[in-house]
Protein backbone atom coordinates (compact mmCIF):
# COMPACT_ATOMS: atom_id res chain seq x y z
CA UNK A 1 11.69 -20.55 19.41
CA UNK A 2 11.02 -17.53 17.41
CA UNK A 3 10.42 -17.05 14.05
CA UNK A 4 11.44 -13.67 12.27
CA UNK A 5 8.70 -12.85 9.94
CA UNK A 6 10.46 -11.03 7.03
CA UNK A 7 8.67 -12.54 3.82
CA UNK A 8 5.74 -9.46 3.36
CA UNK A 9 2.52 -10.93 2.87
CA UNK A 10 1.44 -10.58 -0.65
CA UNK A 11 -0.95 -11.99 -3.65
CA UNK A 12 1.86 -14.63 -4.88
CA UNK A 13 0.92 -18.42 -4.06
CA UNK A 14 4.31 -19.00 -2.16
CA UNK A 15 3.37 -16.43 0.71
CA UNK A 16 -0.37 -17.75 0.94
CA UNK A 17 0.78 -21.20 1.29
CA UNK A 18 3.76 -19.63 4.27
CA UNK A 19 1.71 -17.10 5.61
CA UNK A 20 -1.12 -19.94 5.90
CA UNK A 21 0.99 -22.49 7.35
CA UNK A 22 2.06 -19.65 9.70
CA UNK A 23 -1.72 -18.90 10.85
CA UNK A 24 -2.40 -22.35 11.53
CA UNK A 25 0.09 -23.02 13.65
CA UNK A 26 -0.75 -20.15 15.27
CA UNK A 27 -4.54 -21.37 15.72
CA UNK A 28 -3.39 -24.79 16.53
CA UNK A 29 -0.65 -24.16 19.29
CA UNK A 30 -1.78 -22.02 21.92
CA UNK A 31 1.06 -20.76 23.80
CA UNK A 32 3.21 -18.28 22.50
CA UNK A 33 2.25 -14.34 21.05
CA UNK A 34 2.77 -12.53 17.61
CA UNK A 35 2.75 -9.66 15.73
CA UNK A 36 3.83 -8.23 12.39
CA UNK A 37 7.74 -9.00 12.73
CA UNK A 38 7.88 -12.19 14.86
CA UNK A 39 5.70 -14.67 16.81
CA UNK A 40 7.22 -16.65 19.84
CA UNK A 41 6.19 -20.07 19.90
CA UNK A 42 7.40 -23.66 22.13
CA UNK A 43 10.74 -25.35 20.66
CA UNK A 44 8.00 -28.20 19.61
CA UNK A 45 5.28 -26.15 17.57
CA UNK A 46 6.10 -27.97 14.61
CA UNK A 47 5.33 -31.22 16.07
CA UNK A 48 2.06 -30.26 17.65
CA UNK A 49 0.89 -28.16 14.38
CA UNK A 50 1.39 -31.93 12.88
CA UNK A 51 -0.24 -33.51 15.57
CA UNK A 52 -3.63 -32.05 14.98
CA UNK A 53 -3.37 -32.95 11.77
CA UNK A 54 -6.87 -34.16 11.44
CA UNK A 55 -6.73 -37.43 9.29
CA UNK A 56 -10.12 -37.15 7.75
CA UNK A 57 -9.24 -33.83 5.95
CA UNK A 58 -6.04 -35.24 5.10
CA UNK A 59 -7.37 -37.82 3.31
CA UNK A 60 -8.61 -35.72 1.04
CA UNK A 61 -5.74 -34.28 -0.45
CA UNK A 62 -5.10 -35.51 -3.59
CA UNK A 63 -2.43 -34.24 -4.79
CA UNK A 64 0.54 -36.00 -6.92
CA UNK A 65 4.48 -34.65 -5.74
CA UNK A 66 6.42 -34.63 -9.22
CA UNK A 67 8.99 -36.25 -10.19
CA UNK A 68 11.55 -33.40 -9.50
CA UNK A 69 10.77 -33.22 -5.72
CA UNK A 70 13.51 -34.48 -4.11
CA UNK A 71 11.17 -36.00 -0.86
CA UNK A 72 13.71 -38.23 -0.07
CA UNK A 73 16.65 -35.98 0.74
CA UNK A 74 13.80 -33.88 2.53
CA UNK A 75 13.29 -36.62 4.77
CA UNK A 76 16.88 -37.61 5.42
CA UNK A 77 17.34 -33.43 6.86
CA UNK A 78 14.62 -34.28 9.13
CA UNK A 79 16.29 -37.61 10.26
CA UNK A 80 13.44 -39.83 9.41
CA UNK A 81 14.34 -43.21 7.74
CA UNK A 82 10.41 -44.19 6.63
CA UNK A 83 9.28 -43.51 3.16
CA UNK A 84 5.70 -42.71 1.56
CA UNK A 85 4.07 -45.92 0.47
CA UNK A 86 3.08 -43.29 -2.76
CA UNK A 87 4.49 -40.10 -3.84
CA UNK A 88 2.30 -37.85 -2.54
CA UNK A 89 1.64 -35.08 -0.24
CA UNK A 90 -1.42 -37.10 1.16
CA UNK A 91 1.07 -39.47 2.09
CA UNK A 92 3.83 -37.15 3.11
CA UNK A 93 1.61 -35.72 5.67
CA UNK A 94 0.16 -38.87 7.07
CA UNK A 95 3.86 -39.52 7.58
CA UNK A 96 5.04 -36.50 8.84
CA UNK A 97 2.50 -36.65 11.33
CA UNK A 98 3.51 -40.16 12.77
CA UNK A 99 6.96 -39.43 12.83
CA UNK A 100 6.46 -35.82 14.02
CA UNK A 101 8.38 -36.30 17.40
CA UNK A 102 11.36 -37.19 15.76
CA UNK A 103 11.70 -34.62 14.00
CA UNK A 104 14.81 -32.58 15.69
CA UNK A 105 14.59 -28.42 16.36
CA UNK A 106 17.45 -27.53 17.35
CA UNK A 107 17.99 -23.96 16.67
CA UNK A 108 16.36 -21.16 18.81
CA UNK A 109 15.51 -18.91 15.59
CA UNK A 110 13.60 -19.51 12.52
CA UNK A 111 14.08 -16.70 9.76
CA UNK A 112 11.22 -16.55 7.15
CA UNK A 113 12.64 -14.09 4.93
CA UNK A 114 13.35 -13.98 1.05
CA UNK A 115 17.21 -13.19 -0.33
CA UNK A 116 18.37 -14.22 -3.50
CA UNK A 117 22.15 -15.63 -4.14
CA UNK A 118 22.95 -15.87 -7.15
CA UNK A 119 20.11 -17.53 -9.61
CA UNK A 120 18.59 -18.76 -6.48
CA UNK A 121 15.62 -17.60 -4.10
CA UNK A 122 16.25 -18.76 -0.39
CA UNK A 123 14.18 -18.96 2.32
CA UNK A 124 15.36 -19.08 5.88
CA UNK A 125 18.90 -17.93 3.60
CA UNK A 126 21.16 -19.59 6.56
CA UNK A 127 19.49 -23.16 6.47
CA UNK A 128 18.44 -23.32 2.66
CA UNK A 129 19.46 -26.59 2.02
CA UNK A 130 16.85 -27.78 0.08
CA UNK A 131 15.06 -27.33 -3.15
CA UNK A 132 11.66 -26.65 -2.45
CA UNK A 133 8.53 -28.45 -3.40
CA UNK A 134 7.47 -27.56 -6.96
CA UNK A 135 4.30 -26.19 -5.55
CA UNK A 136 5.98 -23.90 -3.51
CA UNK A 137 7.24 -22.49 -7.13
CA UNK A 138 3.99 -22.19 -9.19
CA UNK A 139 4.60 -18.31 -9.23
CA UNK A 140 7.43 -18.80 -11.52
CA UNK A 141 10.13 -16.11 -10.01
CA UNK A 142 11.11 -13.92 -12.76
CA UNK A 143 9.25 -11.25 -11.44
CA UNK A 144 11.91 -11.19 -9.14
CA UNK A 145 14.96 -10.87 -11.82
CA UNK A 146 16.92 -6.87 -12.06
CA UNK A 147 18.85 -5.53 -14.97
CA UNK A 148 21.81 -5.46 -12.24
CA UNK A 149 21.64 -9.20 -11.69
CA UNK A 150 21.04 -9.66 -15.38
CA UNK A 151 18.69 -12.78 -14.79
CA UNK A 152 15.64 -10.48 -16.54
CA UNK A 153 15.08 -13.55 -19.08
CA UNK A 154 15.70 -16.98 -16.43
CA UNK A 155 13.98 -18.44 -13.56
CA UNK A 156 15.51 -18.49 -10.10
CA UNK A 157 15.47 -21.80 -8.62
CA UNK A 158 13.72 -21.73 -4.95
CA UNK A 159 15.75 -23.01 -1.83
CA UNK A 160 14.52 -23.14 1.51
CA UNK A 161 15.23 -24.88 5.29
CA UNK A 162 13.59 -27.61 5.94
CA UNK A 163 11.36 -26.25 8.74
CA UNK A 164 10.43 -24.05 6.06
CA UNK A 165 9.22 -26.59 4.03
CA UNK A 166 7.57 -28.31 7.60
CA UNK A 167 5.40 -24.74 7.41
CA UNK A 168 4.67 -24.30 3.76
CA UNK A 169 3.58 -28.37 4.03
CA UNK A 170 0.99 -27.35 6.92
CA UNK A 171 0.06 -24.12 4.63
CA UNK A 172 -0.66 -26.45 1.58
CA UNK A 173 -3.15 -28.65 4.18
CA UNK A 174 -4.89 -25.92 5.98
CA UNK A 175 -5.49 -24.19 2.86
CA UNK A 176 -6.61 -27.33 0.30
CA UNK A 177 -10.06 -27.07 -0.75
CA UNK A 178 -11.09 -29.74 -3.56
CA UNK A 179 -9.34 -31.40 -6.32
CA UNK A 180 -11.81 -31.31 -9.46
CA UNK A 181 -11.23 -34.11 -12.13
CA UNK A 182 -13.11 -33.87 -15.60
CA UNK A 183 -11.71 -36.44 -18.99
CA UNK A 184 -8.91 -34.45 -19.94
CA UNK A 185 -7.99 -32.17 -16.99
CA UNK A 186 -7.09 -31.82 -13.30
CA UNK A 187 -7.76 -28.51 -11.28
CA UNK A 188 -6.35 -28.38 -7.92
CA UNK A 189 -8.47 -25.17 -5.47
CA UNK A 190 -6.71 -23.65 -2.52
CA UNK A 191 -8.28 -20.94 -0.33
CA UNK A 192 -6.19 -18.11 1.12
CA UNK A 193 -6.49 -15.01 3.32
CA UNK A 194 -5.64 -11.76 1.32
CA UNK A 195 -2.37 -10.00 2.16
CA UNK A 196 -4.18 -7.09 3.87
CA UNK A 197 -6.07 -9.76 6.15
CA UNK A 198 -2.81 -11.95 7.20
CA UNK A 199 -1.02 -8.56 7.88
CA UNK A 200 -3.89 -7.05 10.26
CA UNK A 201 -4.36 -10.45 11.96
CA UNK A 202 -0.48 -10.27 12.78
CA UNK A 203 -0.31 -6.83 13.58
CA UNK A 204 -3.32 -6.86 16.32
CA UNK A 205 -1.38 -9.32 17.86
CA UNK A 206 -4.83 -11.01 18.91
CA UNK A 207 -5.18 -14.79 19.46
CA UNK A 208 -9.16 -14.36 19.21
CA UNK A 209 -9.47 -12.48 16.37
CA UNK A 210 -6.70 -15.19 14.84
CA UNK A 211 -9.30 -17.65 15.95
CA UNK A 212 -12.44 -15.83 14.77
CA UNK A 213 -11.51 -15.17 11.45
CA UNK A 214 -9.52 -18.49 11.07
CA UNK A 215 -13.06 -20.05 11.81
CA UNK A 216 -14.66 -17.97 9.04
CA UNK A 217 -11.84 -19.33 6.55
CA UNK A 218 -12.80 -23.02 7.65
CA UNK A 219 -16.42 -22.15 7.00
CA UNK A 220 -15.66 -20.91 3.90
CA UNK A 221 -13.73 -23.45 2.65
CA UNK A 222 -16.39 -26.23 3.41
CA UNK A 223 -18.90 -24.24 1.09
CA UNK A 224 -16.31 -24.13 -2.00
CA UNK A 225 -16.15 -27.72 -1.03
CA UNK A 226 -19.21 -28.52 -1.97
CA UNK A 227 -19.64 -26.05 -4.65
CA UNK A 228 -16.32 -26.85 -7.12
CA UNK A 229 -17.38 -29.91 -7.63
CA UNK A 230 -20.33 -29.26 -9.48
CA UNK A 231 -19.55 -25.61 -11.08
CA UNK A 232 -15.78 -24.10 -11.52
CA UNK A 233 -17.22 -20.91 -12.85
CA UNK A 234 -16.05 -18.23 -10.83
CA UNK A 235 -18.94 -16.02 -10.93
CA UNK A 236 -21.26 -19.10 -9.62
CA UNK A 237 -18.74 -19.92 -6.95
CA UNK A 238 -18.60 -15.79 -5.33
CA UNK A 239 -22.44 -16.08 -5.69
CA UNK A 240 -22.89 -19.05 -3.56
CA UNK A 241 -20.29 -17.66 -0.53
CA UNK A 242 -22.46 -13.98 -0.65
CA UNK A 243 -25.59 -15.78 -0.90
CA UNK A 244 -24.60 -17.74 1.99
CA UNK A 245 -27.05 -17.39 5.37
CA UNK A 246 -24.47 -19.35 7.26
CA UNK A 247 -21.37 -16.64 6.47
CA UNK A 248 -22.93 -14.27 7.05
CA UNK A 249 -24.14 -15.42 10.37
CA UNK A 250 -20.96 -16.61 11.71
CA UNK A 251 -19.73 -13.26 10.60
CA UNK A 252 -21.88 -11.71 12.43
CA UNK A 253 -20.95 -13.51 15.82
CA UNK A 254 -17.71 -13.52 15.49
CA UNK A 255 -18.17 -9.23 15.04
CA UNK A 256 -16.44 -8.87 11.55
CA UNK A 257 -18.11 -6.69 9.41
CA UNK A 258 -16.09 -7.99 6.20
CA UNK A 259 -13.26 -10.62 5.66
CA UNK A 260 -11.39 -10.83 1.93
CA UNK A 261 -9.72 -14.27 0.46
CA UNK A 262 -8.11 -15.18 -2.63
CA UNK A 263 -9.08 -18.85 -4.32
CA UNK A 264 -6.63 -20.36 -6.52
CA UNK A 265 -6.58 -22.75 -9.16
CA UNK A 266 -3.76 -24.66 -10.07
CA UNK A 267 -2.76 -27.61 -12.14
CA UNK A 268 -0.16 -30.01 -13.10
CA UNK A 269 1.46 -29.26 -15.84
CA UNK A 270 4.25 -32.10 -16.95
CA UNK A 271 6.91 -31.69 -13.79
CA UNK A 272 5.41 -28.50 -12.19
CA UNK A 273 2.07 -26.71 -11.22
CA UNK A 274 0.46 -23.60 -13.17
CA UNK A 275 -1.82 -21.13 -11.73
CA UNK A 276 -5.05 -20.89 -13.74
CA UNK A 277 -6.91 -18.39 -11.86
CA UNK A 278 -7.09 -16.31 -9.03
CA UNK A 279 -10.42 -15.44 -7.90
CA UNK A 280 -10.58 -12.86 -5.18
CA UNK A 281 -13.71 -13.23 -2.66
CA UNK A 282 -15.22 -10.79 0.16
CA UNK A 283 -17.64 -11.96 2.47
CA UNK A 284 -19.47 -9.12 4.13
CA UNK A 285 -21.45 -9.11 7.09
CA UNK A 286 -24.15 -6.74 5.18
CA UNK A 287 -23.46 -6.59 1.51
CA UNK A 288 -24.56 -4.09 -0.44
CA UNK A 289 -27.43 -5.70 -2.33
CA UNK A 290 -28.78 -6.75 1.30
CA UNK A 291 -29.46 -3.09 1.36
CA UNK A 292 -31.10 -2.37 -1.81
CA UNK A 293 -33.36 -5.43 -1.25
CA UNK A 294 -34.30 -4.11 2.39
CA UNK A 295 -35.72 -0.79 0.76
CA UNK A 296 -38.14 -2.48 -1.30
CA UNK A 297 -39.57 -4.47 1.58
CA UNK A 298 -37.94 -7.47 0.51
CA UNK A 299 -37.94 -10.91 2.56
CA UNK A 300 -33.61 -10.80 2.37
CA UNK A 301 -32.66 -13.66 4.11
CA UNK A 302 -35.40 -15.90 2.86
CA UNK A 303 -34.24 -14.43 -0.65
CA UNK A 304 -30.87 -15.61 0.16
CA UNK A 305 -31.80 -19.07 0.78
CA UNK A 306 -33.79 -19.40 -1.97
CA UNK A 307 -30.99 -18.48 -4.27
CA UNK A 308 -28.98 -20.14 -2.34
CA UNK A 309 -30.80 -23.53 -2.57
CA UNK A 310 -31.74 -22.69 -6.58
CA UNK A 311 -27.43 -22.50 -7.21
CA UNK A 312 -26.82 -26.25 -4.84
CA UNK A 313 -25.24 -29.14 -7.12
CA UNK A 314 -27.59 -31.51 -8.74
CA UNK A 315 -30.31 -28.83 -9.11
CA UNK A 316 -31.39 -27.45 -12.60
CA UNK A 317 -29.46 -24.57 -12.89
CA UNK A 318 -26.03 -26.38 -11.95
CA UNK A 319 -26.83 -29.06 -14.46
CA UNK A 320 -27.36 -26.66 -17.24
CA UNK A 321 -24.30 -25.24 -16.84
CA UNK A 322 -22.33 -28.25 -16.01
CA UNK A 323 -23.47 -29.44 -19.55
CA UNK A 324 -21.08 -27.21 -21.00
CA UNK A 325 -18.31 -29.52 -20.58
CA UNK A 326 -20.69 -32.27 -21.93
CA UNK A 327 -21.92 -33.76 -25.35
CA UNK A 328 -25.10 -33.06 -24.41
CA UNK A 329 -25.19 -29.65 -23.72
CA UNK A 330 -28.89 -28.19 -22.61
CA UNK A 331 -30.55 -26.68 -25.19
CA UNK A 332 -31.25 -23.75 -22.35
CA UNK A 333 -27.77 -23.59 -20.99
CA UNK A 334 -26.80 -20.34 -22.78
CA UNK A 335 -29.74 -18.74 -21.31
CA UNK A 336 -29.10 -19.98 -17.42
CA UNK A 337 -25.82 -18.83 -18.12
CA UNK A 338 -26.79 -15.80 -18.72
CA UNK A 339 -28.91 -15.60 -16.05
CA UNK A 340 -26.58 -16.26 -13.56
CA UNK A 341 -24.11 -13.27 -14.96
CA UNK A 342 -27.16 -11.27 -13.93
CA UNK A 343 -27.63 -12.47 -10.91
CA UNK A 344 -23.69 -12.42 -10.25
CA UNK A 345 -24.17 -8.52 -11.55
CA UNK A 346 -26.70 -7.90 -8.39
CA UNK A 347 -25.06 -9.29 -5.99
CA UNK A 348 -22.06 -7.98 -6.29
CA UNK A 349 -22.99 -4.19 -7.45
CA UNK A 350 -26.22 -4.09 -5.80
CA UNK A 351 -28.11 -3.41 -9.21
CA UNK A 352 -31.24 -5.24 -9.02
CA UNK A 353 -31.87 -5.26 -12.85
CA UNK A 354 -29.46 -8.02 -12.74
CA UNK A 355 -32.01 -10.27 -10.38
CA UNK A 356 -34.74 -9.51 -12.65
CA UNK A 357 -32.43 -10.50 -15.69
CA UNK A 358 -31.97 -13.91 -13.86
CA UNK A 359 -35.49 -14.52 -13.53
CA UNK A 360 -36.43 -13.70 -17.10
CA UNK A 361 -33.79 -16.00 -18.28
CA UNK A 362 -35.98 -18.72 -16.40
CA UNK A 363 -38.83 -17.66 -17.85
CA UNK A 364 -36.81 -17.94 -21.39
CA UNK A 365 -35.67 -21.61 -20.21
CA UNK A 366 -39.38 -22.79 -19.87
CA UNK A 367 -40.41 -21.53 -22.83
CA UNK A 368 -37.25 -23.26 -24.96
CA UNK A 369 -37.60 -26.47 -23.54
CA UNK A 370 -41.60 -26.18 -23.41
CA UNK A 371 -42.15 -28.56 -26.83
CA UNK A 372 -39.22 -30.84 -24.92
CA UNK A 373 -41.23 -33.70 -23.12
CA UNK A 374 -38.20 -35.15 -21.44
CA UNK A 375 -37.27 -31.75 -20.12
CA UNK A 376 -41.03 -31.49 -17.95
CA UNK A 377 -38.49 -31.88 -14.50
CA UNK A 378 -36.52 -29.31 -15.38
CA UNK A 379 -39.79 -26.68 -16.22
CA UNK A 380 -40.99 -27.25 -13.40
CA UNK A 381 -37.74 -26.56 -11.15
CA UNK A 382 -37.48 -23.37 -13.34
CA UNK A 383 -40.67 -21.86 -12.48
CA UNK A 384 -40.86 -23.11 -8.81
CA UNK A 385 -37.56 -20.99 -8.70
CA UNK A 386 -39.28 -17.87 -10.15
CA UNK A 387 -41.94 -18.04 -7.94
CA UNK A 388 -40.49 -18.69 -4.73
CA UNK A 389 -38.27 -15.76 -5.58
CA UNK A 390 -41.30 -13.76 -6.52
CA UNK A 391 -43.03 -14.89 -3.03
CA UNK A 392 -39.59 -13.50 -1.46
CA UNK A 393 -39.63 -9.63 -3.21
């Protein structure tokens, strides 16, 4: 089976989630080669990328299908008569991965590759008999509109095969960090290689780099993890990943000096999905404030962790800022918040006026809540921070 790889890689949510399904297959079934234009794989990839589902992760996808995917007619192309207990893609996959050996391949090419006919974008143009998910549309395609066609002011539906949908389905799991839930929202986080990293992982042609960097994504997407929940500002969530001992580590032995992702955040929005951000991250083997820090003598990687541990959910900082989206919002949260600009300013420019602007803003914090006697816990966490990170430069 080979699959003609004629969709370029690019920044829009409907590559990441093809281009990711793509890569996991590739990480998940061994035999078989790729590069840029094509990868070779057995007639039954699709049912052994499913197979290793892992049904612990899945479980965690919460995600509600809307009420203009057609799952049903989905299904019937794939020959399967069972039906989600709920409409979801939770439940979708659980299903697709019990009924994976039914599902028939019977053609010896797969062609993922954009056209448009008429008002309609197809993928896999030959097979597209379905309307995709409306996930798979969250870029809203009227980007891809010409005078000529004179479709400048509409939106082009989205059509695909349904092995296409099989991969972007596998793309949507592999790539699935957290769902956040507040009262009057729902924020859904998905974690992508950049364009420029898919295409030079295809183009070495390298199963071990594949699997190197793949395992750097899976780290990485464990951290957010555990981070969203408790802060969805950006700035705190690149902070944690460059602050973190653990990437860079496993960046260092797996011999990659730098690896660059984009994080996006979606959310329903009545029958379809809207992108809310898009948060581009670098992790770096030896960032740049790394180096300013090692001139002054600094303890770095004990710096690291104590950053590190001062930013974890349920700690001061994090609760400050969480009470944003509270009625009791910290009398100190403005300052923490600017604090952790700062600190977001040094690490990622290196200027280390910004980590001296974070540690005055704790100072600032004690001496706000200092006259606060129900506050005392929170004093104290501030200026064991300070000096810890004192003890460190």
């Amino acid at each position: 089976m080979r699959l003609e790889l004629g969709l370029p890689p690019d920044s829009t949510f409907l590559s990441g989630v093809i281009y990711e399904g793509i890569l996991y297959i590739l990480a998940n079934v061994k035999e078989g080669s790729f590069n840029l234009d094509w990868a070779e794989l057995p007639v039954d990839f699709l049912c052994r990328a499913y197979e290793s589902i892992d049904e612990d992760r899945v479980e965690s996808l919460s995600i509600v299908l809307t009420g203009n995917d057609k799952i049903d007619k989905f299904l019937e192309s794939l020959g399967i008569n069972e039906r989600p207990p709920k409409k979801t893609y939770r439940e979708l996959l659980k299903l697709l991965k019990r009924q994976c050996r039914s599902i028939p391949i019977n053609r010896d090419k797969i062609v993922v590759r954009a056209e448009i006919k008429g008002k309609n974008m197809s993928l896999d143009a030959e097979k597209s008999i379905l309307a995709a998910p409306q996930l798979f549309k969250v870029d809203r395609y009227t980007g891809l509109s010409t005078v000529e066609m004179k479709t400048t002011s509409e939106q082009l539906g989205l059509r695909a095969s349904p092995e296409i949908i099989l991969i972007g389905l596998l793309g949507v799991y592999s790539s699935h960090i957290t769902t956040v839930r507040s009262q009057d929202s729902t924020h859904h986080y998905f974690l992508f290689l950049s364009p420029d990293e898919v295409t030079s992982v295809l183009a070495s042609g390298d199963p071990f780099k594949l699997t190197n960097i793949y395992s750097v994504k899976e780290s990485l997407r464990e951290l957010l993890s555990e981070i969203l929940p408790s802060s969805a500002v950006s700035e705190v969530m690149v902070l944690e990943v460059m602050l973190s001992t653990k990437i860079r580590s496993e960046l260092m032995k797996m011999n990659l000096d730098k690896v660059d992702f984009n994080v996006f955040k979606i959310a329903p929005e009545g029958m379809t999905y809207k992108i809310y951000e898009t948060v581009p991250i670098s992790v770096y083997r030896e960032p740049m404030f790394y180096a300013a820090l090692s001139k002054r003598g600094a303890k770095v990687d004990k710096l690291c962790e104590e950053l590190h541990e001062a930013l974890s959910p349920g700690k001061a900082i994090m609760r400050a800022l969480a009470s944003f989206n509270s009625r009791n919002k910290y009398s100190e949260a403005d300052t923490i918040l600017r604090g952790v600009l700062d600190l977001y300013k040094f690490v990622s420019t290196a200027d280390t006026q910004g980590l001296f602007g974070f540690l005055r803003s704790l100072e600032e914090s004690c001496v706000i809540l200092r006259d606060d006697k129900r506050a005392r816990s929170r004093i104290e966490e501030y200026a064991s921070i300070q000096r810890k990170i004192s003890y460190a430069l």
